[in-house]
N, C-alpha and C. Protein backbone atom coordinates (compact mmCIF):
# COMPACT_ATOMS: atom_id res chain seq x y z
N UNK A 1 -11.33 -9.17 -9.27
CA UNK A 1 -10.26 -10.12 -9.12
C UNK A 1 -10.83 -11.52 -9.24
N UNK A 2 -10.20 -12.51 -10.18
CA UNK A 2 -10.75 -13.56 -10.14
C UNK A 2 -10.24 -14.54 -9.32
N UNK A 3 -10.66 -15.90 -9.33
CA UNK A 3 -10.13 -16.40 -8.64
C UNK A 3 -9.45 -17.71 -9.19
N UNK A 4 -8.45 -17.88 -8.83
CA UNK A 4 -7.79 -19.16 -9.80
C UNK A 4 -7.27 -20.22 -9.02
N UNK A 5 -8.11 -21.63 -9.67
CA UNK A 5 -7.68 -22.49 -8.86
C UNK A 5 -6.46 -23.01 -8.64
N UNK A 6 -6.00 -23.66 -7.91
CA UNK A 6 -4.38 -24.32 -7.71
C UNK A 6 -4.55 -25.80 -7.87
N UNK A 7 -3.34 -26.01 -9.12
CA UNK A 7 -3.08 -27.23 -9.32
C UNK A 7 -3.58 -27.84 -10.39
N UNK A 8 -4.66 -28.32 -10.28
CA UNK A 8 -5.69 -29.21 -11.00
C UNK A 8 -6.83 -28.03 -12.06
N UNK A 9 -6.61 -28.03 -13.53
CA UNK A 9 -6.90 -27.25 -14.26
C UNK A 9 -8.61 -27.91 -14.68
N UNK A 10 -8.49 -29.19 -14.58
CA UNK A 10 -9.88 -29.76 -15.27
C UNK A 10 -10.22 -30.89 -14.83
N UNK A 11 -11.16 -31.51 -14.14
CA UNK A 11 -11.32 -32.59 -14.13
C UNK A 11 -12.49 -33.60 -13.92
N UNK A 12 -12.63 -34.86 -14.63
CA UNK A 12 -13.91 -35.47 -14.78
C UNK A 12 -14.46 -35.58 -13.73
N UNK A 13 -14.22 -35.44 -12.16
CA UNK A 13 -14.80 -36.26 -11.43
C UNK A 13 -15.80 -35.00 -10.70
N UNK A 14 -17.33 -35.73 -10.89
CA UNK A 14 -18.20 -34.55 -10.64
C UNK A 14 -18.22 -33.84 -9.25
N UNK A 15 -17.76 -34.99 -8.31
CA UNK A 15 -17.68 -34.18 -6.84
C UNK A 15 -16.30 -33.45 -6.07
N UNK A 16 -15.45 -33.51 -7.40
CA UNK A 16 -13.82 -32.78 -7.11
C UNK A 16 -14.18 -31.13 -6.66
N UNK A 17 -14.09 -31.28 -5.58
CA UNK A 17 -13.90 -29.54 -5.30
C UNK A 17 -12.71 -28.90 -5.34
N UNK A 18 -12.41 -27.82 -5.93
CA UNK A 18 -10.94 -26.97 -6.79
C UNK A 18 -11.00 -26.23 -5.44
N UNK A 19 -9.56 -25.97 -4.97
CA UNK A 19 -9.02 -25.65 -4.33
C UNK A 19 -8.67 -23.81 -5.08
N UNK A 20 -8.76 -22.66 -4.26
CA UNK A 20 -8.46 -21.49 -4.63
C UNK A 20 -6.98 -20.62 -4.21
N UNK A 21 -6.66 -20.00 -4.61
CA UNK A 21 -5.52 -19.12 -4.26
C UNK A 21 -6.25 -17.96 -3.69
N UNK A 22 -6.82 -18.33 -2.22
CA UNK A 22 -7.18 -16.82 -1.68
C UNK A 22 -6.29 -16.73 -1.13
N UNK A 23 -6.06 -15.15 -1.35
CA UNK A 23 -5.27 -14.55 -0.10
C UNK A 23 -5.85 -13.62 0.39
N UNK A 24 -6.06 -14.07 2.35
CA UNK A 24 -6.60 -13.38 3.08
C UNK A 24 -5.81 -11.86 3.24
N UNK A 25 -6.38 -10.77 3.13
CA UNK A 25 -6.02 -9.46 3.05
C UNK A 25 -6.60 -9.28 4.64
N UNK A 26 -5.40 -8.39 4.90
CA UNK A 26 -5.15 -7.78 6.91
C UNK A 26 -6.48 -6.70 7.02
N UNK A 27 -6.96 -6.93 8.07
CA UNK A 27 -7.87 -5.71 8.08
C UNK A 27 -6.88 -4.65 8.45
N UNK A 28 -7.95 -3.43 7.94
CA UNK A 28 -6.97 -2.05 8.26
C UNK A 28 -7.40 -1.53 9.65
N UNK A 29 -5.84 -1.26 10.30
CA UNK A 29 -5.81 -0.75 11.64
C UNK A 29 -6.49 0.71 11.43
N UNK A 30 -6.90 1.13 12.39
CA UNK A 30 -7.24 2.61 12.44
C UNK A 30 -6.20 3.22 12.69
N UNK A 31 -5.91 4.69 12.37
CA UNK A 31 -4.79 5.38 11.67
C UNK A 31 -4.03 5.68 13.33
N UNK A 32 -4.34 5.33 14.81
CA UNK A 32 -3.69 5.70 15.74
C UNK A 32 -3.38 4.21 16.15
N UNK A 33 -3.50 3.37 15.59
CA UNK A 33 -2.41 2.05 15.77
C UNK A 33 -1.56 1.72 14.80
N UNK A 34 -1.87 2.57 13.78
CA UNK A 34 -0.77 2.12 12.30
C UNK A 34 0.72 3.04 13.05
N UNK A 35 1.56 2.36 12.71
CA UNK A 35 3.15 2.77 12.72
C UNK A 35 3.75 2.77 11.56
N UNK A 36 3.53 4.36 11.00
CA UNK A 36 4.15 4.53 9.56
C UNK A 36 5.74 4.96 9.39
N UNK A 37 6.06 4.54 8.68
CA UNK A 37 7.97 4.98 8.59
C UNK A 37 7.81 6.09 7.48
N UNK A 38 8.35 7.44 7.61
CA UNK A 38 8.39 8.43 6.45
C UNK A 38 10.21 8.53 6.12
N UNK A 39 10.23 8.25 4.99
CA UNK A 39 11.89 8.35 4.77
C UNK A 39 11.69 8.85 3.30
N UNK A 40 13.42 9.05 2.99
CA UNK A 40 13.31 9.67 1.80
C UNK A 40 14.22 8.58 1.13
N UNK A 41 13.97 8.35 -0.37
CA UNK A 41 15.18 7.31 -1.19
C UNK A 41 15.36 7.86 -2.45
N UNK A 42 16.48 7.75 -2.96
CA UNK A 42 17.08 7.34 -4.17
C UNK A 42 17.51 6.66 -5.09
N UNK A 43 17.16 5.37 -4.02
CA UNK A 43 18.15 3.97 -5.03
C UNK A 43 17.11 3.66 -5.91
N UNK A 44 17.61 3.06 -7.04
CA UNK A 44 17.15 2.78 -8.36
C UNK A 44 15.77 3.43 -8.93
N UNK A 45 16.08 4.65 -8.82
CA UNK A 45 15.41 5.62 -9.49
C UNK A 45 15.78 6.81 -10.24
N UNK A 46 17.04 6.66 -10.82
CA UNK A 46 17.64 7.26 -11.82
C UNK A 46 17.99 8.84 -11.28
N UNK A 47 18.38 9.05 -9.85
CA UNK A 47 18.68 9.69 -8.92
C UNK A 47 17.91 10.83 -8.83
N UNK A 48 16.72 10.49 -9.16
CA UNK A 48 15.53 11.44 -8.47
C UNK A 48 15.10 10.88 -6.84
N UNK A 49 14.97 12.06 -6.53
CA UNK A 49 14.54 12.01 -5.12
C UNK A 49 12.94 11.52 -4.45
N UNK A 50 12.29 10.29 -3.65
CA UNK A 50 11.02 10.37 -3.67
C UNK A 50 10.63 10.38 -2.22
N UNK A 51 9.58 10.19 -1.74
CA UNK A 51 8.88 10.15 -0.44
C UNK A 51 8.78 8.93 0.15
N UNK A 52 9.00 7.86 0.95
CA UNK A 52 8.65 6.96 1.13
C UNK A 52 7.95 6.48 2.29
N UNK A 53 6.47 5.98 1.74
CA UNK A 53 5.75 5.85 3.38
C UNK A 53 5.76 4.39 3.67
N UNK A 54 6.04 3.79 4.68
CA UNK A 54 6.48 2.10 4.79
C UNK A 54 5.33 1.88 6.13
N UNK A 55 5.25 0.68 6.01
CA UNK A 55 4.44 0.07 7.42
C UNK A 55 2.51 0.37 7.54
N UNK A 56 2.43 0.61 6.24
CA UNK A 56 1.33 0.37 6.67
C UNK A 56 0.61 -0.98 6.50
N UNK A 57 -0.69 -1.29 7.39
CA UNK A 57 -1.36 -2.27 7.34
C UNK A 57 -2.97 -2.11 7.08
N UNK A 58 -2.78 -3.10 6.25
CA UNK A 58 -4.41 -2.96 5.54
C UNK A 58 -4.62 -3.47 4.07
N UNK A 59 -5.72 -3.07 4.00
CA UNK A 59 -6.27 -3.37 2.59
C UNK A 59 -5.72 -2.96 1.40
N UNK A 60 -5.70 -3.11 0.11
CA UNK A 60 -4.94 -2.46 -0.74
C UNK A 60 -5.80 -1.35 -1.53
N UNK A 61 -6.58 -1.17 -0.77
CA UNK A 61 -7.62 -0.26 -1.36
C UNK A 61 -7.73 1.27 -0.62
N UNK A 62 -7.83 0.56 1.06
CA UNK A 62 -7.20 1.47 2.04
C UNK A 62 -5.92 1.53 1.50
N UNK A 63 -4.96 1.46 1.36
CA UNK A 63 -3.35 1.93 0.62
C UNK A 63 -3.59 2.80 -0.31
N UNK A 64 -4.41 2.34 -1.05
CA UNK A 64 -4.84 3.37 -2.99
C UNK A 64 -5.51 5.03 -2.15
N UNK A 65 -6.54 4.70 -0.83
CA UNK A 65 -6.78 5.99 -0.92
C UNK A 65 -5.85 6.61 -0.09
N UNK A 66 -5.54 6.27 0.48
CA UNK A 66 -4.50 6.54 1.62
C UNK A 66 -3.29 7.84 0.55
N UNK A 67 -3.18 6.78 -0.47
CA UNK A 67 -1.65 7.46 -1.28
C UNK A 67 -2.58 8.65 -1.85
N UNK A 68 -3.91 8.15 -2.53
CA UNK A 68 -4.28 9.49 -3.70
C UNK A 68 -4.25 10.53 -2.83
N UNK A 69 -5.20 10.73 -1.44
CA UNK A 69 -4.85 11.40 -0.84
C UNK A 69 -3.79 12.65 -0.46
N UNK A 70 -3.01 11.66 0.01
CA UNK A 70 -1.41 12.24 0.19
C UNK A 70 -0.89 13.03 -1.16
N UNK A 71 -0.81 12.33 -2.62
CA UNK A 71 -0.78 12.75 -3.79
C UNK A 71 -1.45 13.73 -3.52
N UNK A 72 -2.84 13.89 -3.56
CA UNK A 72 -3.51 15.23 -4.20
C UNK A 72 -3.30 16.53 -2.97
N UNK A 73 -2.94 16.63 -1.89
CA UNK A 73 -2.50 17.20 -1.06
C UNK A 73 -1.17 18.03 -1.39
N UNK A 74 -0.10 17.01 -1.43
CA UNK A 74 0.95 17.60 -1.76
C UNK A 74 1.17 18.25 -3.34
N UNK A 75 0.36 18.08 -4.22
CA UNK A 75 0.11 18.38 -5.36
C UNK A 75 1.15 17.60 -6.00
N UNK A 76 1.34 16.61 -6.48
CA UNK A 76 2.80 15.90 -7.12
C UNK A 76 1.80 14.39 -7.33
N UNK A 77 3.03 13.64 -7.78
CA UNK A 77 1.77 12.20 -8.55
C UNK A 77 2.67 10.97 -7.71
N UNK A 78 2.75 10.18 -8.13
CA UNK A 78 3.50 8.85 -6.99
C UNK A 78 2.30 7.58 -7.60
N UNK A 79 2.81 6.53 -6.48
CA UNK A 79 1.93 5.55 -6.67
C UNK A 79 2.11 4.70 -4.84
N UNK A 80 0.85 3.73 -5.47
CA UNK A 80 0.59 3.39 -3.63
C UNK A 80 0.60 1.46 -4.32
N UNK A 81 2.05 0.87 -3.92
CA UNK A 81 1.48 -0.39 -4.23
C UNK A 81 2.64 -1.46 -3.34
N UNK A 82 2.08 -2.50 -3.18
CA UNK A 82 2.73 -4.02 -2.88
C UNK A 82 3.56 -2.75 -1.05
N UNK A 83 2.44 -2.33 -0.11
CA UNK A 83 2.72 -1.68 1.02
C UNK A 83 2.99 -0.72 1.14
N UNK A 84 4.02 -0.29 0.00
CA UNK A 84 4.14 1.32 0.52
C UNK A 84 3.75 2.24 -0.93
N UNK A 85 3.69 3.56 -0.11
CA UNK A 85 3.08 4.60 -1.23
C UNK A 85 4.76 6.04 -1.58
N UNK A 86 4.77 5.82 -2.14
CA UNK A 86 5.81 6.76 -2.88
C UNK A 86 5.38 8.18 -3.50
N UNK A 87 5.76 9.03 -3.07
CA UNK A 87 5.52 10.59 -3.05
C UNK A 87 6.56 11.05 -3.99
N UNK A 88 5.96 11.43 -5.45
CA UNK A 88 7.53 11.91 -6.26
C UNK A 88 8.11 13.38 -5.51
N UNK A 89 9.02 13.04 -5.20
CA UNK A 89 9.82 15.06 -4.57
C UNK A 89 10.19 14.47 -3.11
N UNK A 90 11.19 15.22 -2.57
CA UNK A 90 11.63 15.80 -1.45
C UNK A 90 10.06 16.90 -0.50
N UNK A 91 9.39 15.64 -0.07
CA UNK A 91 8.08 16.21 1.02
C UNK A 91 8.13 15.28 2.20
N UNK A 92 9.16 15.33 2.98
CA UNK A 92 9.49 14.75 4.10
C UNK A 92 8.72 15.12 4.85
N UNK A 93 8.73 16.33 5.27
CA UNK A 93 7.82 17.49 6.40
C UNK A 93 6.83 17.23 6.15
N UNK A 94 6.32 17.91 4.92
CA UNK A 94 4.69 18.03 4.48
C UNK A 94 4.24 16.62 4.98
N UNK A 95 4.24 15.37 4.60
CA UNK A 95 4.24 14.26 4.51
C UNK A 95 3.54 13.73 6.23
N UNK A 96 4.91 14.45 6.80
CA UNK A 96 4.76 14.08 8.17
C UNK A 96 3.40 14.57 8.95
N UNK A 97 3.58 15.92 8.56
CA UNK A 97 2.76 16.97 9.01
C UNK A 97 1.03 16.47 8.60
N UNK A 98 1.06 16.28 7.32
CA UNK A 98 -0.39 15.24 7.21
C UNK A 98 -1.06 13.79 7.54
N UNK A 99 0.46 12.98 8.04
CA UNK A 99 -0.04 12.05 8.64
C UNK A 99 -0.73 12.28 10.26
N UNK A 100 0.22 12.98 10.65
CA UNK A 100 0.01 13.15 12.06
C UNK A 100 -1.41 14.07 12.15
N UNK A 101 -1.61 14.87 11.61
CA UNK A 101 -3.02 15.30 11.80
C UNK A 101 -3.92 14.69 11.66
N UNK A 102 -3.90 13.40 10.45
CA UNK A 102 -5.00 12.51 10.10
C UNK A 102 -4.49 11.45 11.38
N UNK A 103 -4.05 11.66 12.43
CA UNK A 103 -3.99 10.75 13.79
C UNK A 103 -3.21 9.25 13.35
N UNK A 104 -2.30 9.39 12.44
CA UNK A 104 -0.77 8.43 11.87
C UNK A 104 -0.46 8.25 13.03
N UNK A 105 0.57 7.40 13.66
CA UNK A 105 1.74 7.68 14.64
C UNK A 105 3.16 7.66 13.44
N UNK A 106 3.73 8.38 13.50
CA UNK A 106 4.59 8.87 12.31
C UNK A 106 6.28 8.92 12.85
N UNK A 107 6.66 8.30 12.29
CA UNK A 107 8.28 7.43 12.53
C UNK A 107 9.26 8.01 11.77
């Protein structure tokens, strides 16, 4: 990820220090303080049914394994992005049933 400055693209003056667009990323809670929401949706998905895991906190990397995880478990494909991870199918149970063993608190 690079990093890109804000505002000011170029400039002559040798001691100008460029200002960055960091964004500080949350550390990740350990999995018995995270409060995950498991629900199921339909809207604007061409009325297929998916998994939806909401509330988690953390890294977006912790999120990526978090979802492949879950994915390769339930055997089905999804994606894990911008907070929550999406489970393609009706795996409400299953879903639940693997958070809570991996010590989730599960909502």
């Amino acid at each position: 990820m690079s990093k890109k400055p804000i505002g000011v693209v170029y400039s002559t003056n040798p001691d100008y220090q460029y200002q960055y667009d960091d964004e500080p990323q949350a550390e990740t809670l350990p999995p018995a303080r995270q409060r995950l929401r498991v629900s199921l949706d339909r809207h604007h998905r061409g009325g297929k049914t998916v998994t939806l895991i909401t509330g988690f906190v953390g890294t977006d990397d912790d999120l990526q394994a978090l979802g492949k995880t879950l994915k390769n478990r339930c055997g089905v494909g999804g994606s894990a992005k911008d907070g929550e991870i999406i489970i393609q199918g009706d795996h409400l149970e299953r879903v639940r049933q693997l958070l809570a063993a991996d010590g989730y608190t599960v909502r």
